[in-house]
Protein backbone atom coordinates (compact mmCIF):
# COMPACT_ATOMS: atom_id res chain seq x y z
CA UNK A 1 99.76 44.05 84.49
CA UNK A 2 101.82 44.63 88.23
CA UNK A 3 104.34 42.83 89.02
CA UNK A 4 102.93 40.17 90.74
CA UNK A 5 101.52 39.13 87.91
CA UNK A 6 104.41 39.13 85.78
CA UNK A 7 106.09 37.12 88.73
CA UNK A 8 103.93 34.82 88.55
CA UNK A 9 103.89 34.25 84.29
CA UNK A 10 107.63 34.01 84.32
CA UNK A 11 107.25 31.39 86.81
CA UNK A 12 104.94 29.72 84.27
CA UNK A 13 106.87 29.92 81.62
CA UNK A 14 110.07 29.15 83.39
CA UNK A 15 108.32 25.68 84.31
CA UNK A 16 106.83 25.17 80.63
CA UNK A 17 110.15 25.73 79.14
CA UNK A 18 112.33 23.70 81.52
CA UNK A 19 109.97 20.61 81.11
CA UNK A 20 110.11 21.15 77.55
CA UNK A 21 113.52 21.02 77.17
CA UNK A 22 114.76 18.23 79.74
CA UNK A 23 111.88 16.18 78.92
CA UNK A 24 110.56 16.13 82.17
CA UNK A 25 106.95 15.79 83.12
CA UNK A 26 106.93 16.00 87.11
CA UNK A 27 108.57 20.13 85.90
CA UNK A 28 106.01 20.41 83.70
CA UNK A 29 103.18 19.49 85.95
CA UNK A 30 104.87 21.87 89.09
CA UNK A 31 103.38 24.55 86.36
CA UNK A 32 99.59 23.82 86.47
CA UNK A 33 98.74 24.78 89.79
CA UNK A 34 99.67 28.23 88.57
CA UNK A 35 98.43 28.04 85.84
CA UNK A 36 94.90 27.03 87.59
CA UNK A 37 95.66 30.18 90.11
CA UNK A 38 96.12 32.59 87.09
CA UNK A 39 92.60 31.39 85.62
CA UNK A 40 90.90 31.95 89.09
CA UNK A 41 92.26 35.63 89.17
CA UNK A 42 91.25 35.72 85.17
CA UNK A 43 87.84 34.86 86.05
CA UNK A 44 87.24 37.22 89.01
CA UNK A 45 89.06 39.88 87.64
CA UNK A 46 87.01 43.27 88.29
CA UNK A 47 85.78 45.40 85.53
CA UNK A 48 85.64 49.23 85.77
CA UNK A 49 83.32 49.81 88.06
CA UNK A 50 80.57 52.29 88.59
CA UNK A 51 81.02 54.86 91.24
CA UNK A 52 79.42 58.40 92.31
CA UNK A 53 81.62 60.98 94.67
CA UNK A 54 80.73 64.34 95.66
CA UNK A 55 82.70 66.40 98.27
CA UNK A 56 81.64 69.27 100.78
CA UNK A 57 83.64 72.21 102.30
CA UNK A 58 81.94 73.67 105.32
CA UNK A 59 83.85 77.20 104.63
CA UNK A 60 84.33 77.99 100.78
CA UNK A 61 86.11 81.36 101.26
CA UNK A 62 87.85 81.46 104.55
CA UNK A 63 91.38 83.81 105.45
CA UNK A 64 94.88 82.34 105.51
CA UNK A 65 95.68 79.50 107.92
CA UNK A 66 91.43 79.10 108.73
CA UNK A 67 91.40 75.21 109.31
CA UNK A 68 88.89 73.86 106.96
CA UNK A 69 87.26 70.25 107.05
CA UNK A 70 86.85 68.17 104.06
CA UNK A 71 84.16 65.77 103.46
CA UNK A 72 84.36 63.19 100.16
CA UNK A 73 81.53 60.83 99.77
CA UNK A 74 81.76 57.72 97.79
CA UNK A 75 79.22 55.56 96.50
CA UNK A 76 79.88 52.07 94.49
CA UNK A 77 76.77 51.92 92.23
CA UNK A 78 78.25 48.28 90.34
CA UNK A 79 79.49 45.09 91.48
CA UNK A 80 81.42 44.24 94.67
CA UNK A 81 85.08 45.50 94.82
CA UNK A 82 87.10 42.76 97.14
CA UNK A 83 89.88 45.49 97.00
CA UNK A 84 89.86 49.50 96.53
CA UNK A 85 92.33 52.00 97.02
CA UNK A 86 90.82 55.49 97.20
CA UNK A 87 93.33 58.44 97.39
CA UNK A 88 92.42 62.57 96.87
CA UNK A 89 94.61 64.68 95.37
CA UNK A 90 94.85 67.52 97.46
CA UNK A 91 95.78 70.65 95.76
CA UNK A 92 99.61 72.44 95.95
CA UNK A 93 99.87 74.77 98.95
CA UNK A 94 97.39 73.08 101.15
CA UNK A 95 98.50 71.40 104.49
CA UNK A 96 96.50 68.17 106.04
CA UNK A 97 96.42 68.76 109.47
CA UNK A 98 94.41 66.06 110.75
CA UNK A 99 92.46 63.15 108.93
CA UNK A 100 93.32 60.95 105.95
CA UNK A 101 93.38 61.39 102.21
CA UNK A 102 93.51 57.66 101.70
CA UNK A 103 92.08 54.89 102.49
CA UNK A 104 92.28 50.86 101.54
CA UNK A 105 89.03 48.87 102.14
CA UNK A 106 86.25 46.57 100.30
CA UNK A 107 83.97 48.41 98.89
CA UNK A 108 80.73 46.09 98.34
CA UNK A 109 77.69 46.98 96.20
CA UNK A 110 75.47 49.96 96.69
CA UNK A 111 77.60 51.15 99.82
CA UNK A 112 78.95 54.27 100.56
CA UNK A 113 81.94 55.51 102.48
CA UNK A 114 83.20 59.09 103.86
CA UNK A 115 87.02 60.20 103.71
CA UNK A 116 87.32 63.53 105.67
CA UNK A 117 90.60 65.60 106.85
CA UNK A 118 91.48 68.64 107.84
CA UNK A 119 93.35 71.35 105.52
CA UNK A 120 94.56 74.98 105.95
CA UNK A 121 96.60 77.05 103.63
CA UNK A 122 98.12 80.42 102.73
CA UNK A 123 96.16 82.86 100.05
CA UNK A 124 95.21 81.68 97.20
CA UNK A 125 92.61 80.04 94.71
CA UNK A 126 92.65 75.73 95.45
CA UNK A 127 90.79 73.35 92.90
CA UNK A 128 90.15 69.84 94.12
CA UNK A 129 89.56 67.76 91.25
CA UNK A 130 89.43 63.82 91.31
CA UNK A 131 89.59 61.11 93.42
CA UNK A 132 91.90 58.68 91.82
CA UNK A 133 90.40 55.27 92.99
CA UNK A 134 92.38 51.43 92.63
CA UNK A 135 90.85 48.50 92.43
CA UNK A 136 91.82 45.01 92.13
CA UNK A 137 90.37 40.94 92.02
CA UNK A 138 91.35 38.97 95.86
CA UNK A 139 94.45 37.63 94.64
CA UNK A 140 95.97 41.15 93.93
CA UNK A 141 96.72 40.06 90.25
CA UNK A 142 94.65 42.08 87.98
CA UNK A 143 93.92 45.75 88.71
CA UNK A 144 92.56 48.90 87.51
CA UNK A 145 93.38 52.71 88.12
CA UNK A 146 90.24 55.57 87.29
CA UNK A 147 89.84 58.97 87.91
CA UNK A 148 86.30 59.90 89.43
CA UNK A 149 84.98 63.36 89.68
CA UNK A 150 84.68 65.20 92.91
CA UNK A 151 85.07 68.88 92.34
CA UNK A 152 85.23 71.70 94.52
CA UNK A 153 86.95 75.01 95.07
CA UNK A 154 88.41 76.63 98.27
CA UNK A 155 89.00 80.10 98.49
CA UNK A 156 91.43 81.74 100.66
CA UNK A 157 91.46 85.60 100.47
CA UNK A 158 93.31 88.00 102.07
CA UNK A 159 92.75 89.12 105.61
CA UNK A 160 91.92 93.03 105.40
CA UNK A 161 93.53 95.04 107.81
CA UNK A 162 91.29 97.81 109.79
CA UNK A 163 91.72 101.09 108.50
CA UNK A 164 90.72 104.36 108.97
CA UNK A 165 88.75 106.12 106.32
CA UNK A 166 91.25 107.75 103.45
CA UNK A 167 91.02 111.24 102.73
CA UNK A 168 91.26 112.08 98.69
CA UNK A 169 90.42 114.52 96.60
CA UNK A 170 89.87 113.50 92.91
CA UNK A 171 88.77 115.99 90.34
CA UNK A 172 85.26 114.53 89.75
CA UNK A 173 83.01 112.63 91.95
CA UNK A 174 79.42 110.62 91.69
CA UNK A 175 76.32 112.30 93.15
CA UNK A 176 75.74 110.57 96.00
CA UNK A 177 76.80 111.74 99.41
CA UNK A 178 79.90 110.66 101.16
CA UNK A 179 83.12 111.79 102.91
CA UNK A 180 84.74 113.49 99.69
CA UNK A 181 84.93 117.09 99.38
CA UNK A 182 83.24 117.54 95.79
CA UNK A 183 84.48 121.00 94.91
CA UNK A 184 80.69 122.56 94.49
CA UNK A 185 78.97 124.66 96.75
CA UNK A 186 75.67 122.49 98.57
CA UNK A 187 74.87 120.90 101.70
CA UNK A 188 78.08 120.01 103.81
CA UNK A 189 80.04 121.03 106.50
CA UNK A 190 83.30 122.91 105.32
CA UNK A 191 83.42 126.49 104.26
CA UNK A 192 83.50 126.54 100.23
CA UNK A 193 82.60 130.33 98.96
CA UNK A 194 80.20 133.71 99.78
CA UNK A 195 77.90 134.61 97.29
CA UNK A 196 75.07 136.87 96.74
CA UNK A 197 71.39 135.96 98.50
CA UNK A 198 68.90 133.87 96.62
CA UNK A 199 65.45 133.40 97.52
CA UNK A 200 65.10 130.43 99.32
CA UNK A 201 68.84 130.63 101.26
CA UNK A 202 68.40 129.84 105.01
CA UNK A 203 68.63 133.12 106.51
CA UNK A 204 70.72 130.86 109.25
CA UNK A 205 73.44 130.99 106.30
CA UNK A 206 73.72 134.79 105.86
CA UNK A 207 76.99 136.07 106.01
CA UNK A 208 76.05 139.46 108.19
CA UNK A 209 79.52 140.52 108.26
CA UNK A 210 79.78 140.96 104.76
CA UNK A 211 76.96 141.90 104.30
CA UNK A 212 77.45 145.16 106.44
CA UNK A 213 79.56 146.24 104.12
CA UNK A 214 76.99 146.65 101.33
CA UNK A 215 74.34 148.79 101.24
CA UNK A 216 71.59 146.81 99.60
CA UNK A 217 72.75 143.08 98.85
CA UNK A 218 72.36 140.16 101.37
CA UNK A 219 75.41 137.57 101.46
CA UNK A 220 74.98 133.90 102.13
CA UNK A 221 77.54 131.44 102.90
CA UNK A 222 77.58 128.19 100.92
CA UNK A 223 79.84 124.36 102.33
CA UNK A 224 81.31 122.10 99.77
CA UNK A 225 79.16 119.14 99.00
CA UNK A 226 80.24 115.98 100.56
CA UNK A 227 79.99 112.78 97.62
CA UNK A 228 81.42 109.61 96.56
CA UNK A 229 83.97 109.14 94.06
CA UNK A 230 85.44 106.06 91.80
CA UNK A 231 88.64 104.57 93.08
CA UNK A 232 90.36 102.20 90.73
CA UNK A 233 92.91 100.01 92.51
CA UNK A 234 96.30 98.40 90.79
CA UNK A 235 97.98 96.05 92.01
CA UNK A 236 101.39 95.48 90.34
CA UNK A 237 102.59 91.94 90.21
CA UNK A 238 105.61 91.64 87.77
CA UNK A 239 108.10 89.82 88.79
CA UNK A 240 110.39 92.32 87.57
CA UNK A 241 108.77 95.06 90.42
CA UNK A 242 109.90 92.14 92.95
CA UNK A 243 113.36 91.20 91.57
CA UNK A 244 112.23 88.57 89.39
CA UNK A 245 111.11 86.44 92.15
CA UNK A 246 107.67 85.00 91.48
CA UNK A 247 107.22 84.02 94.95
CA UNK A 248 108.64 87.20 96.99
CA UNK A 249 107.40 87.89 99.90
CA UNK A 250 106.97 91.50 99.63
CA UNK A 251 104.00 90.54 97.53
CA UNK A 252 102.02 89.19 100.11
CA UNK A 253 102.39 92.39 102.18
CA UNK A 254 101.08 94.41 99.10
CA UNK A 255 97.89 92.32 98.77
CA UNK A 256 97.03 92.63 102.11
CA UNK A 257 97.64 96.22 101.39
CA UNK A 258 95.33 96.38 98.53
CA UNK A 259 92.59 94.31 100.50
CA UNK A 260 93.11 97.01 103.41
CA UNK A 261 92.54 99.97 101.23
CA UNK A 262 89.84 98.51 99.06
CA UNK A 263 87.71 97.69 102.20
CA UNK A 264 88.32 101.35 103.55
CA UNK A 265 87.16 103.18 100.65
CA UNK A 266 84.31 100.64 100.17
CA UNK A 267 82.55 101.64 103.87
CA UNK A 268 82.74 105.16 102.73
CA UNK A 269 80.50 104.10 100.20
CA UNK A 270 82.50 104.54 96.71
CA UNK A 271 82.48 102.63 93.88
CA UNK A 272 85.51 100.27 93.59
CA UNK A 273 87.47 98.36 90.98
CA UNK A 274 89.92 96.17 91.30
CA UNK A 275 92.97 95.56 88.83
CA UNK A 276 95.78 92.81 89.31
CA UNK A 277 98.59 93.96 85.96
CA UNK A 278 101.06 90.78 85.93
CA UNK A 279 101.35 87.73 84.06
CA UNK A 280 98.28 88.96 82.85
CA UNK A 281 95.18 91.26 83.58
CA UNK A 282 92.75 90.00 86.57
CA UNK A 283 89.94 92.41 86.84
CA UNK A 284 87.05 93.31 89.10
CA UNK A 285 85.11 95.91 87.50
CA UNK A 286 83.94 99.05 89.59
CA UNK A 287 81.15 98.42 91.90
CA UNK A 288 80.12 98.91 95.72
CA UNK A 289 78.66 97.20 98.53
CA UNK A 290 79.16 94.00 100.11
CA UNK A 291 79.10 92.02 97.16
CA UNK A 292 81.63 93.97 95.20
CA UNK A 293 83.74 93.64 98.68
CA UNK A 294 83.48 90.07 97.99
CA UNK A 295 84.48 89.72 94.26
CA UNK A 296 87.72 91.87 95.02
CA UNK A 297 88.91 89.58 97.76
CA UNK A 298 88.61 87.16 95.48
CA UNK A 299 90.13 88.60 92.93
CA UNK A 300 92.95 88.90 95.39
CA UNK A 301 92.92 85.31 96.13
CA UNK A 302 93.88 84.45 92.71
CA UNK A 303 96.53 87.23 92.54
CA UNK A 304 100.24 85.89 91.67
CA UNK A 305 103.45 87.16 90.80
CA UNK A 306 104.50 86.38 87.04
CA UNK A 307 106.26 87.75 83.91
CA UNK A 308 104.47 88.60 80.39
CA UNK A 309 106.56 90.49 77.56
CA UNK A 310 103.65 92.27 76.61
CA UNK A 311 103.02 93.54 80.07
CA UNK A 312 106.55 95.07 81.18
CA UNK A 313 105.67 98.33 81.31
CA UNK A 314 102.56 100.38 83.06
CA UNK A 315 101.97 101.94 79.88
CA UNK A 316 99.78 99.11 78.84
CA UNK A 317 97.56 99.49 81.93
CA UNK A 318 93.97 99.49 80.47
CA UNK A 319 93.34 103.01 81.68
CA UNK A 320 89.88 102.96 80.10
CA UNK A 321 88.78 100.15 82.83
CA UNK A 322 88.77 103.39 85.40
CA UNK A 323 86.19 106.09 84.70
CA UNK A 324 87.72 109.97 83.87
CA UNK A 325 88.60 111.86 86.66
CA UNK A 326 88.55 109.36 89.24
CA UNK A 327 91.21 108.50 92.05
CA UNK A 328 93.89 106.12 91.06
CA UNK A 329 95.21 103.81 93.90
CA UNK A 330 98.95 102.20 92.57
CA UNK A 331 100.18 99.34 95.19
CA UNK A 332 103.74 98.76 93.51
CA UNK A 333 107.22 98.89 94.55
CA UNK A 334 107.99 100.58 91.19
CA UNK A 335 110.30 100.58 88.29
CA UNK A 336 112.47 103.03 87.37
CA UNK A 337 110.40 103.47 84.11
CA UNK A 338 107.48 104.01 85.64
CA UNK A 339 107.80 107.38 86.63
CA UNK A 340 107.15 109.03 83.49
CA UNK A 341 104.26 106.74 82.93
CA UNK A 342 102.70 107.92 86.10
CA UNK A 343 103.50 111.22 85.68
CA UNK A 344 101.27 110.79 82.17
CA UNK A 345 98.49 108.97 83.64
CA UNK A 346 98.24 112.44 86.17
CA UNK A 347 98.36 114.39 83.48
CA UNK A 348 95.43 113.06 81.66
CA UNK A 349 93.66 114.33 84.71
CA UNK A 350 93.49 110.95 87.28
CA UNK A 351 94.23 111.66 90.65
CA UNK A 352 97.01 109.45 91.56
CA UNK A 353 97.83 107.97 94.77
CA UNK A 354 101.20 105.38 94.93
CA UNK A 355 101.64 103.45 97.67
CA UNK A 356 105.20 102.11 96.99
CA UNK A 357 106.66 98.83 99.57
CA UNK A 358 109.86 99.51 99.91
CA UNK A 359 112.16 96.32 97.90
CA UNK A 360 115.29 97.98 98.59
CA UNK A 361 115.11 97.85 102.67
CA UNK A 362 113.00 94.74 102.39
CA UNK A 363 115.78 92.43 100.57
CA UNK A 364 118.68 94.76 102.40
CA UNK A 365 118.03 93.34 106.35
CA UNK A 366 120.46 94.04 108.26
CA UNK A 367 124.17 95.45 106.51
CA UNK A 368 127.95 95.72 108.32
CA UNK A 369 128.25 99.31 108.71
CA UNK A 370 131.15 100.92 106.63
CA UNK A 371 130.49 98.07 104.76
CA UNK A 372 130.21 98.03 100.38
CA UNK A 373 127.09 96.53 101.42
CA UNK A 374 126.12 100.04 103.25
CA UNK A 375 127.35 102.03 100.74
CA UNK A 376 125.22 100.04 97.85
CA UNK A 377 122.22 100.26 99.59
CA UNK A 378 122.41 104.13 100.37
CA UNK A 379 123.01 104.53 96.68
CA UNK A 380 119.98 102.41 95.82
CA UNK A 381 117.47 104.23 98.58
CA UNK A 382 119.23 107.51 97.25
CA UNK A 383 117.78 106.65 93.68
CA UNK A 384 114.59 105.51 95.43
CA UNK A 385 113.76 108.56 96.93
CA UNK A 386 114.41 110.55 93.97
CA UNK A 387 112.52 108.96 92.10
CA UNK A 388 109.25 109.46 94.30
CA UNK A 389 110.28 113.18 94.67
CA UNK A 390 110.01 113.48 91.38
CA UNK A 391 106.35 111.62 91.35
CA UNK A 392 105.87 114.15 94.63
CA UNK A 393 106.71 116.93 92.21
CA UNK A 394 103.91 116.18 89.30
CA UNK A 395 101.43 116.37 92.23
CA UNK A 396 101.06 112.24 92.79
CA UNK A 397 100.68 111.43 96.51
CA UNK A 398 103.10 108.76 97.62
CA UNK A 399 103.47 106.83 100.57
CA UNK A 400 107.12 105.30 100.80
CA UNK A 401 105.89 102.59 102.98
CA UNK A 402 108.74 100.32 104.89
CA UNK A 403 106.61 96.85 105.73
CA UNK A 404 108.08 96.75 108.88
CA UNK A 405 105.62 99.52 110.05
CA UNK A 406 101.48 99.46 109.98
CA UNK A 407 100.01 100.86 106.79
CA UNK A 408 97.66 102.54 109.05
CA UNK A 409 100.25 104.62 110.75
CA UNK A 410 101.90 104.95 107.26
CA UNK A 411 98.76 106.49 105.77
CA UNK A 412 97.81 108.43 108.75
CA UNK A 413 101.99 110.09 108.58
CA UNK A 414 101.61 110.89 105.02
CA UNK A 415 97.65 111.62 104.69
CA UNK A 416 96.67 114.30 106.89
CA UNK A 417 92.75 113.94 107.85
CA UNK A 418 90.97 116.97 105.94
CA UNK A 419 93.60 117.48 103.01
CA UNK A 420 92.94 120.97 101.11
CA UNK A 421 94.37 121.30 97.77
CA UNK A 422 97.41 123.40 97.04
CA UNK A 423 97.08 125.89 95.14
CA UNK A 424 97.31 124.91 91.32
CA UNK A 425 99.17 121.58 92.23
CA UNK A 426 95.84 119.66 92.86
CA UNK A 427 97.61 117.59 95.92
CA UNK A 428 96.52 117.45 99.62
CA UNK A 429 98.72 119.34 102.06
């Protein structure tokens, strides 16, 4: 029952009641016109009715602010509606730049209509769900509210930035060829070791200076092996790493980060997993190609910042999800606790790469100089950097990365471009 209906029953009764009691007729009869309007609406009042919608997106997975048009079909498959008031509910985070997401009409028998607009948004994973659909009899007295299905899903990932291939060196790779230095002797183009001649060595590959110091052995030269390796990639999103904001900014940089790397290593043609550790664990598992390019971005899309007790600490990272010996990627501002878990993870014999945004200058800005302000932050970046020394110092590679600079010119600063290991440290010089 609206209102106008209720208006018009206390009108009724407000008649009935004042006849009644002053025992006049001509008050009484001023009632029966309405009632005689209310039995009209009764009679024509609509029943649920029957009706089909389906929607279309153009673009499914398109980047940040990508306008994207949206098409909703619906068909009435029952009896005339005199009166219908469609209206989509367009998902949180989605702005309707042109178009409308409501309209009021008739809606006869067997016809169908088309609603379309135009949305964009920022990252993230959108549901559309139902069209929630009005109807109501000519006189606007009786009316009815349903939900009708028209599903769809709009994905916008992460725009990877372009970025130069990464030099690593993890202790084991696969045994395919690629850009990594595989520490055995083989087909390549770097200098590995001299050993003695073996039939079949290319005579091209004789060492003759060697050589001319023995009196009856040949010498040939053998190049490290150029393979593939398995990169696993974290992405930390605790709201704790971001001040216990769950919509910080900083985060944003950091997934474009981990889109940026994940493409990179992916054209060198290793096998890549993805692994978001926040409110909870959003995984894709280790794969290459385009397709595995695909189901990281959108595991990216979905990414979020969020808080779960049992998932404070990196300890819990499902290390297992990463295969033995591989390269570790960690995209986190970090923790002070999390040193010692790195330094663990390293020690089980993962090569470990952090790539660490930088909270402290990001939240700072700009400070009054000989200000407490100055004097606070110094202490914190003071604590900051001594804390990645002492990551530097188990042989992790970090990259202290201030957002305000390219991660490509951050990578190529710390990275060199054919890193050779240190002796006994395991870490690119």
């Amino acid at each position: 029952m609206n209102s106008r209906t209720a208006f018009l029953l206390l009108l009724i009764f407000g008649f009935l009641i004042t006849g009644l009691i002053s025992l006049n007729g001509a008050v009484i009869a001023l009632a029966i016109p309405l009632l005689v309007y209310l039995g009209i609406a009764l009679w024509y009042s609509p029943t649920p009715p029957d009706l089909v919608a389906f929607r279309t997106l153009p673009l499914e997975t398109v980047f940040p602010d990508t306008p994207v048009e949206v098409n909703i079909f619906l068909k009435n498959n029952g009896g005339d509606l005199p009166e219908v008031l469609i209206e989509d509910n367009v998902p949180e985070g989605l702005t309707v730049l042109d178009g409308e997401t409501s309209r009021f009409l008739p809606l006869p028998a067997g016809e169908e209509i088309q609603l379309s607009y135009v949305v964009k948004g920022g990252r993230g994973d959108y549901r559309f769900t139902t069209l929630q659909v009005s109807y109501r009899e000519g006189a606007g007295l009786f009316e009815g509210k349903i939900a009708v299905q028209a599903s769809h899903r709009l994905m916008v990932r992460p725009r990877p930035r372009p970025l130069r291939s990464i030099p690593i060196r993890p202790p084991q790779t696969r045994g395919f060829a690629g850009p990594i230095p595989s520490r055995q002797g083989g087909v390549g183009v770097d200098f590995f070791l001299v050993r003695e001649y073996q039939p079949g060595d290319p005579m091209r590959r004789i060492n003759w200076k060697v050589t001319a110091r023995e009196e009856q052995n040949l010498f040939t030269n053998l190049f490290e092996q150029q393979r593939v390796a398995d990169v696993g990639i974290i992405l930390d999103a605790r709201e704790q790493s971001y001040g216990g904001s769950n919509d910080h900014l900083l985060f944003e940089y950091a997934v474009d980060a981990a889109a940026s790397i994940a493409d990179a290593f992916l054209r060198d043609g290793n096998r890549v997993g993805m692994l978001v550790y926040g409110a909870g664990i959003d995984t894709a598992f280790p794969g290459a190609g385009k397709i595995q390019h695909q189901r990281i971005l959108q595991v990216l899309a979905r990414a979020h910042l969020g808080s779960n007790y049992a998932l404070e600490s990196l300890s819990y990272l499902p290390t297992r999800f990463f295969p033995p010996h591989s390269q570790v990627v960690l995209i986190s501002p970090l923790q002070p606790h999390d040193t010692e878990i790195l330094i663990t993870l390293r020690a089980h014999g993962y090569q470990v790469l952090v790539l660490s945004p930088d909270l402290i200058r990001f939240d700072a800005g700009q400070v009054a100089p000989n200000s407490p302000e100055e004097l606070a932050l110094r202490i914190a970046l003071a604590e900051r950097k001594f804390a990645l020394q002492k990551l530097r110092r188990a042989g992790i590679q970090v990259l202290d990365w201030d957002v305000t600079l390219p991660l490509e010119q951050v990578v190529r600063q710390a990275i060199p471009l054919r890193p050779h290991l240190r002796r006994g440290m395991g870490m690119p010089v």
